[in-house]
PDB file of N, CA and C in Angstrom:
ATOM      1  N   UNK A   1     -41.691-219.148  20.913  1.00  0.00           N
ATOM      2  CA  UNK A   1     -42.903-218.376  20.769  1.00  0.00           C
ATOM      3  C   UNK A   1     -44.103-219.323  20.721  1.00  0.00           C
ATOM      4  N   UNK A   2     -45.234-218.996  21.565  1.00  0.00           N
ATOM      5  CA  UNK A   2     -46.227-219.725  21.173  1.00  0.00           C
ATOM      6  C   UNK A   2     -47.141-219.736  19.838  1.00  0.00           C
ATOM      7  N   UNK A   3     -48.188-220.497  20.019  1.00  0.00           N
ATOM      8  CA  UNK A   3     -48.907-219.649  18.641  1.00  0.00           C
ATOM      9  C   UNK A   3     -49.772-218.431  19.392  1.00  0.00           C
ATOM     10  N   UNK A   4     -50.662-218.722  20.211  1.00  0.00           N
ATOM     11  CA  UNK A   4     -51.239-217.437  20.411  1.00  0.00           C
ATOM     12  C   UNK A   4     -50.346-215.977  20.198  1.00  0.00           C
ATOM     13  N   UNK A   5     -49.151-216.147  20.262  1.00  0.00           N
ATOM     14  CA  UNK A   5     -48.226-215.011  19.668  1.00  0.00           C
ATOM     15  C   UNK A   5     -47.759-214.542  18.623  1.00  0.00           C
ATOM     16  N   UNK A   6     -47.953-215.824  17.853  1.00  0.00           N
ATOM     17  CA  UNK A   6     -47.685-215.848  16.634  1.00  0.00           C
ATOM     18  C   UNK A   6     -49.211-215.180  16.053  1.00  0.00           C
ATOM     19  N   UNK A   7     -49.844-215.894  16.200  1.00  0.00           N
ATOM     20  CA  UNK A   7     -51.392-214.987  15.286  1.00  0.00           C
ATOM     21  C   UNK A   7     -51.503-213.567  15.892  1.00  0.00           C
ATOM     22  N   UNK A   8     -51.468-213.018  17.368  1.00  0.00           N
ATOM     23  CA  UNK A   8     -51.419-211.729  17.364  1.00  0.00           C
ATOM     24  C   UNK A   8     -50.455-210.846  16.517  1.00  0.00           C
ATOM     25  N   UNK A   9     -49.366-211.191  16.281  1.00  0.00           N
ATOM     26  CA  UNK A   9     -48.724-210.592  15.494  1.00  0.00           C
ATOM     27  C   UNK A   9     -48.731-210.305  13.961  1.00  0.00           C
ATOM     28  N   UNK A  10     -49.420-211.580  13.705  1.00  0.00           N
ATOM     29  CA  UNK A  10     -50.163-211.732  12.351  1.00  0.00           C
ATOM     30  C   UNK A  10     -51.308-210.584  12.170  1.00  0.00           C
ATOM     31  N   UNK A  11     -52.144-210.379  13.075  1.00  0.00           N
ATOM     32  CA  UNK A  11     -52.853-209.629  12.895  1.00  0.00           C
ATOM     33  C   UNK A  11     -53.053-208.371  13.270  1.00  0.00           C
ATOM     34  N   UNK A  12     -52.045-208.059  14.382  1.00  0.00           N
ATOM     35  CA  UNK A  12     -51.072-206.635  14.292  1.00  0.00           C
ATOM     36  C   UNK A  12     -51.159-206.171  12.955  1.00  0.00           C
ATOM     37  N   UNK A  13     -49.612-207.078  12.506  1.00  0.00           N
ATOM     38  CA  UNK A  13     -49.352-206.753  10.911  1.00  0.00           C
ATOM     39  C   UNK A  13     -50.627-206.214  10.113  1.00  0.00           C
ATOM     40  N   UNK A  14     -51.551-207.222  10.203  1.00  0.00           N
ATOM     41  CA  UNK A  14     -52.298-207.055   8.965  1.00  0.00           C
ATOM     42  C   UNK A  14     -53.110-205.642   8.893  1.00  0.00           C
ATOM     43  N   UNK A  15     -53.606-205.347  10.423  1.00  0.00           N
ATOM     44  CA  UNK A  15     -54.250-204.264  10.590  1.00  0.00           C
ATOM     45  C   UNK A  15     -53.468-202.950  10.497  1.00  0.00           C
ATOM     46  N   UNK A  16     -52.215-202.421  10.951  1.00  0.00           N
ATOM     47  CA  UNK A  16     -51.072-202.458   9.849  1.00  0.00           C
ATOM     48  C   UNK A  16     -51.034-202.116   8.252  1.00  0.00           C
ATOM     49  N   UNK A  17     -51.339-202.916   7.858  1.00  0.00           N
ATOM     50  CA  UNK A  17     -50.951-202.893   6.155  1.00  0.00           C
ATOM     51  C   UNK A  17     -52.358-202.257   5.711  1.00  0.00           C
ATOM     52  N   UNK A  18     -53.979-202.574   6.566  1.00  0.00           N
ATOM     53  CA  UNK A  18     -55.214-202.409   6.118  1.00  0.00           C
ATOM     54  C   UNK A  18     -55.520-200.524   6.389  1.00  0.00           C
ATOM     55  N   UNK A  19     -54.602-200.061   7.791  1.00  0.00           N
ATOM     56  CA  UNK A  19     -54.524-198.662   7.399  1.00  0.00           C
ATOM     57  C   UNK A  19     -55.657-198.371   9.215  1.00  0.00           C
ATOM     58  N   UNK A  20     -55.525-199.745   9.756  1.00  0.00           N
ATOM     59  CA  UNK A  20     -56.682-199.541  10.702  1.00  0.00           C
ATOM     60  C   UNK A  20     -55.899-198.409  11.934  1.00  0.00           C
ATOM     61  N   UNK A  21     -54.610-198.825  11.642  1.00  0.00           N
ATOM     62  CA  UNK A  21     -54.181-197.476  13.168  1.00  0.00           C
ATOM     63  C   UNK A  21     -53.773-195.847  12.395  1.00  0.00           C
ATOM     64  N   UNK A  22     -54.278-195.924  11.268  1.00  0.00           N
ATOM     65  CA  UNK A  22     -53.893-194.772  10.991  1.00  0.00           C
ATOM     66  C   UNK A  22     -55.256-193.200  11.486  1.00  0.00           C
ATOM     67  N   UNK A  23     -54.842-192.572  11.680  1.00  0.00           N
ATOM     68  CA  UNK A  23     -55.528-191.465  12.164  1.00  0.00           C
ATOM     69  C   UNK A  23     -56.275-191.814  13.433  1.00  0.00           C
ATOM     70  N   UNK A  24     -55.492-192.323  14.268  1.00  0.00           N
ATOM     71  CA  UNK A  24     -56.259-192.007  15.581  1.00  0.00           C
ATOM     72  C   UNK A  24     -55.875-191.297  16.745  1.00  0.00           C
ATOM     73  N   UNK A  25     -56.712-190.965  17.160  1.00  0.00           N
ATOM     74  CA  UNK A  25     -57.074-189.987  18.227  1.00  0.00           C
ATOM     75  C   UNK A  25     -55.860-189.636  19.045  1.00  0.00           C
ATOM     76  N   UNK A  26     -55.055-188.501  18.847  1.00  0.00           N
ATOM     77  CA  UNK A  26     -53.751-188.137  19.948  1.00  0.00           C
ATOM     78  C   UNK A  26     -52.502-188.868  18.648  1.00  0.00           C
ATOM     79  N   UNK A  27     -52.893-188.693  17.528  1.00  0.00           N
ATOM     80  CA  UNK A  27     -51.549-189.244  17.022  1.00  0.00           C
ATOM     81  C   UNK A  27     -50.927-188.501  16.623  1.00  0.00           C
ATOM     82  N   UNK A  28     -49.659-188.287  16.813  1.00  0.00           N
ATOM     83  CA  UNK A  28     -48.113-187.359  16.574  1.00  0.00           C
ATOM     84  C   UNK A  28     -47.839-186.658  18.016  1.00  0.00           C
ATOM     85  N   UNK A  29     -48.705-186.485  18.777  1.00  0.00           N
ATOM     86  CA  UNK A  29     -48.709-185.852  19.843  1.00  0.00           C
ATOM     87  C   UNK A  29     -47.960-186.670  21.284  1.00  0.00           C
ATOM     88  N   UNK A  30     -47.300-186.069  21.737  1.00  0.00           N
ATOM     89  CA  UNK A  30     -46.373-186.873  23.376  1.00  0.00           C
ATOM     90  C   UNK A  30     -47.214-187.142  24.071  1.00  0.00           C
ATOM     91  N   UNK A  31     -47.339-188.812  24.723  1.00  0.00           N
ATOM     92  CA  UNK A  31     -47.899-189.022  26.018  1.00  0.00           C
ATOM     93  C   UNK A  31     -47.506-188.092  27.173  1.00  0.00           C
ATOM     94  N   UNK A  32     -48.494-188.167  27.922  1.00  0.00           N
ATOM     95  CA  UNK A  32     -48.655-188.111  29.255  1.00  0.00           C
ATOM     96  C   UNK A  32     -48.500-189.239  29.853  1.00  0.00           C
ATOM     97  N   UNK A  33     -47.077-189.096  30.019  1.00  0.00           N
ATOM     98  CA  UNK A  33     -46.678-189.899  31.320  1.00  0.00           C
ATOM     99  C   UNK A  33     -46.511-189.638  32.886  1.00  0.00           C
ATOM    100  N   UNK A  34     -47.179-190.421  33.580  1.00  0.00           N
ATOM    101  CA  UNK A  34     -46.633-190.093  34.766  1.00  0.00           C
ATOM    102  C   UNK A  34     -45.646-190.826  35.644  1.00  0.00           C
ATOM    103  N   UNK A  35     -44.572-189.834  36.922  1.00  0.00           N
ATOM    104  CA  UNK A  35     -43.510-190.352  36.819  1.00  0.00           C
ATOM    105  C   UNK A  35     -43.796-191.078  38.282  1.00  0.00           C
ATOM    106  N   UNK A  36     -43.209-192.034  38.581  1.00  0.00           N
ATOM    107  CA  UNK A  36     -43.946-193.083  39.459  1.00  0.00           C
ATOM    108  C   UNK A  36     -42.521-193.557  39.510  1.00  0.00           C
ATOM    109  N   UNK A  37     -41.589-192.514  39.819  1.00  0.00           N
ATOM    110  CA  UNK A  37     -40.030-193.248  40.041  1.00  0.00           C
ATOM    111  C   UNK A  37     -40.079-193.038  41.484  1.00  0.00           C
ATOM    112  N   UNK A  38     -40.850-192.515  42.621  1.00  0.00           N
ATOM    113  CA  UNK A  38     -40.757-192.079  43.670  1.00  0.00           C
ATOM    114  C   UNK A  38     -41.457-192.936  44.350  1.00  0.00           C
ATOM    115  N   UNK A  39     -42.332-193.526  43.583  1.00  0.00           N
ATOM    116  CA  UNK A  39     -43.406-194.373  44.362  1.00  0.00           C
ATOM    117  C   UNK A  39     -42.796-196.192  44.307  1.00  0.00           C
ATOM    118  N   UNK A  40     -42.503-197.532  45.537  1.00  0.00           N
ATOM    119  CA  UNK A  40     -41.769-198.268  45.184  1.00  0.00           C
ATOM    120  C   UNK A  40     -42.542-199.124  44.299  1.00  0.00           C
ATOM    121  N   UNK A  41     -41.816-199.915  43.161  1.00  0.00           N
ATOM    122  CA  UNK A  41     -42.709-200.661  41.916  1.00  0.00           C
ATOM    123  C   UNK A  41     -43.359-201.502  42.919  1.00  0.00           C
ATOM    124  N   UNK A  42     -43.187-202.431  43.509  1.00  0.00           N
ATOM    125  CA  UNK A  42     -44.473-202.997  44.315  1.00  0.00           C
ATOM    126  C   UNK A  42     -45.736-202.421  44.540  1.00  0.00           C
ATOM    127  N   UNK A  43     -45.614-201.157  44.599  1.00  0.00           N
ATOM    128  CA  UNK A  43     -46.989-199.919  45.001  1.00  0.00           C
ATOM    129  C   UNK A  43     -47.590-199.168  44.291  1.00  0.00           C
ATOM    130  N   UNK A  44     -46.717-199.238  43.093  1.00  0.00           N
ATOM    131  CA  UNK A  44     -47.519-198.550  41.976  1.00  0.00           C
ATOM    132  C   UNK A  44     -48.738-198.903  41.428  1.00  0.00           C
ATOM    133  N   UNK A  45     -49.195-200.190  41.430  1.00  0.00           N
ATOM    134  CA  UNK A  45     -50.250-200.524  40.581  1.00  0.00           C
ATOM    135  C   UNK A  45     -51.765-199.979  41.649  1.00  0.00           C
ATOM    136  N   UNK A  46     -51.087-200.315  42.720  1.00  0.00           N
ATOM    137  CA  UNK A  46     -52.066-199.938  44.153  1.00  0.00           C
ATOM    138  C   UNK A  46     -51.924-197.961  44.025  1.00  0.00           C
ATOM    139  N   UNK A  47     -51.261-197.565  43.903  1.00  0.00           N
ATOM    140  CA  UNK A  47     -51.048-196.342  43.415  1.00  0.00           C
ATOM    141  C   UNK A  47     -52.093-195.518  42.633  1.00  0.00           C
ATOM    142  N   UNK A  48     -52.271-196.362  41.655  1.00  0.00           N
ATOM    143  CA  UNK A  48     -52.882-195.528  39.893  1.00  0.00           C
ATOM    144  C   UNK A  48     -54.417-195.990  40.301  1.00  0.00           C
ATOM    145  N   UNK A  49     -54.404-196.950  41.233  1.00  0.00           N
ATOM    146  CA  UNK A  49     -55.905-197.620  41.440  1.00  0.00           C
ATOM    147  C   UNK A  49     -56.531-196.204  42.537  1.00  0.00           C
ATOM    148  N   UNK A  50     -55.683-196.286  43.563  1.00  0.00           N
ATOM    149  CA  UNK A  50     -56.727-195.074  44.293  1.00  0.00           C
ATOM    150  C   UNK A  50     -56.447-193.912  43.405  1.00  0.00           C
ATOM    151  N   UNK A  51     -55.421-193.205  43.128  1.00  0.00           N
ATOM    152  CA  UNK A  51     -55.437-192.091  42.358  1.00  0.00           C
ATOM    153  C   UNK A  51     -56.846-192.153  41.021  1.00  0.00           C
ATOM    154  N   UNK A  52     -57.173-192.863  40.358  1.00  0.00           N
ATOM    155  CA  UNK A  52     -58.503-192.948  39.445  1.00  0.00           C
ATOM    156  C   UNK A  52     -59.977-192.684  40.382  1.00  0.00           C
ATOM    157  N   UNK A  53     -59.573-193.135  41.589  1.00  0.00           N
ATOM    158  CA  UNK A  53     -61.042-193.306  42.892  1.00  0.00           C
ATOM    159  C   UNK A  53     -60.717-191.620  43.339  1.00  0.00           C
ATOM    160  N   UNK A  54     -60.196-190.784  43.353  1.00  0.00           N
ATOM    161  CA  UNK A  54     -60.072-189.373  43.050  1.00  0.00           C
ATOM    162  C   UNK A  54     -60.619-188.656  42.487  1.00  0.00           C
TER     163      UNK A  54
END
């Protein structure tokens, strides 16, 4: 592990313990996922880019 990984996680945690992810916006509720098993993974990212220009 590097350190830059090590301190993000540190401060994950901490924000975490401070209560900062609690109550936000869409929480308890199921993503919206979309299914992009049809489309080949090489093309997906090119995919979600024009679909947003929509």
């Amino acid at each position: 592990m590097d350190i830059a990984h090590i301190i993000a996680e540190e401060k994950i945690k901490q924000a975490i313990n401070d209560g900062d992810f609690d109550n936000l916006p869409g929480a308890g509720k199921p993503l919206q996922l979309e299914d992009l098993s049809h489309i080949p993974e090489e093309l997906r990212q090119a995919y979600r880019m024009m679909k947003k220009l929509m």
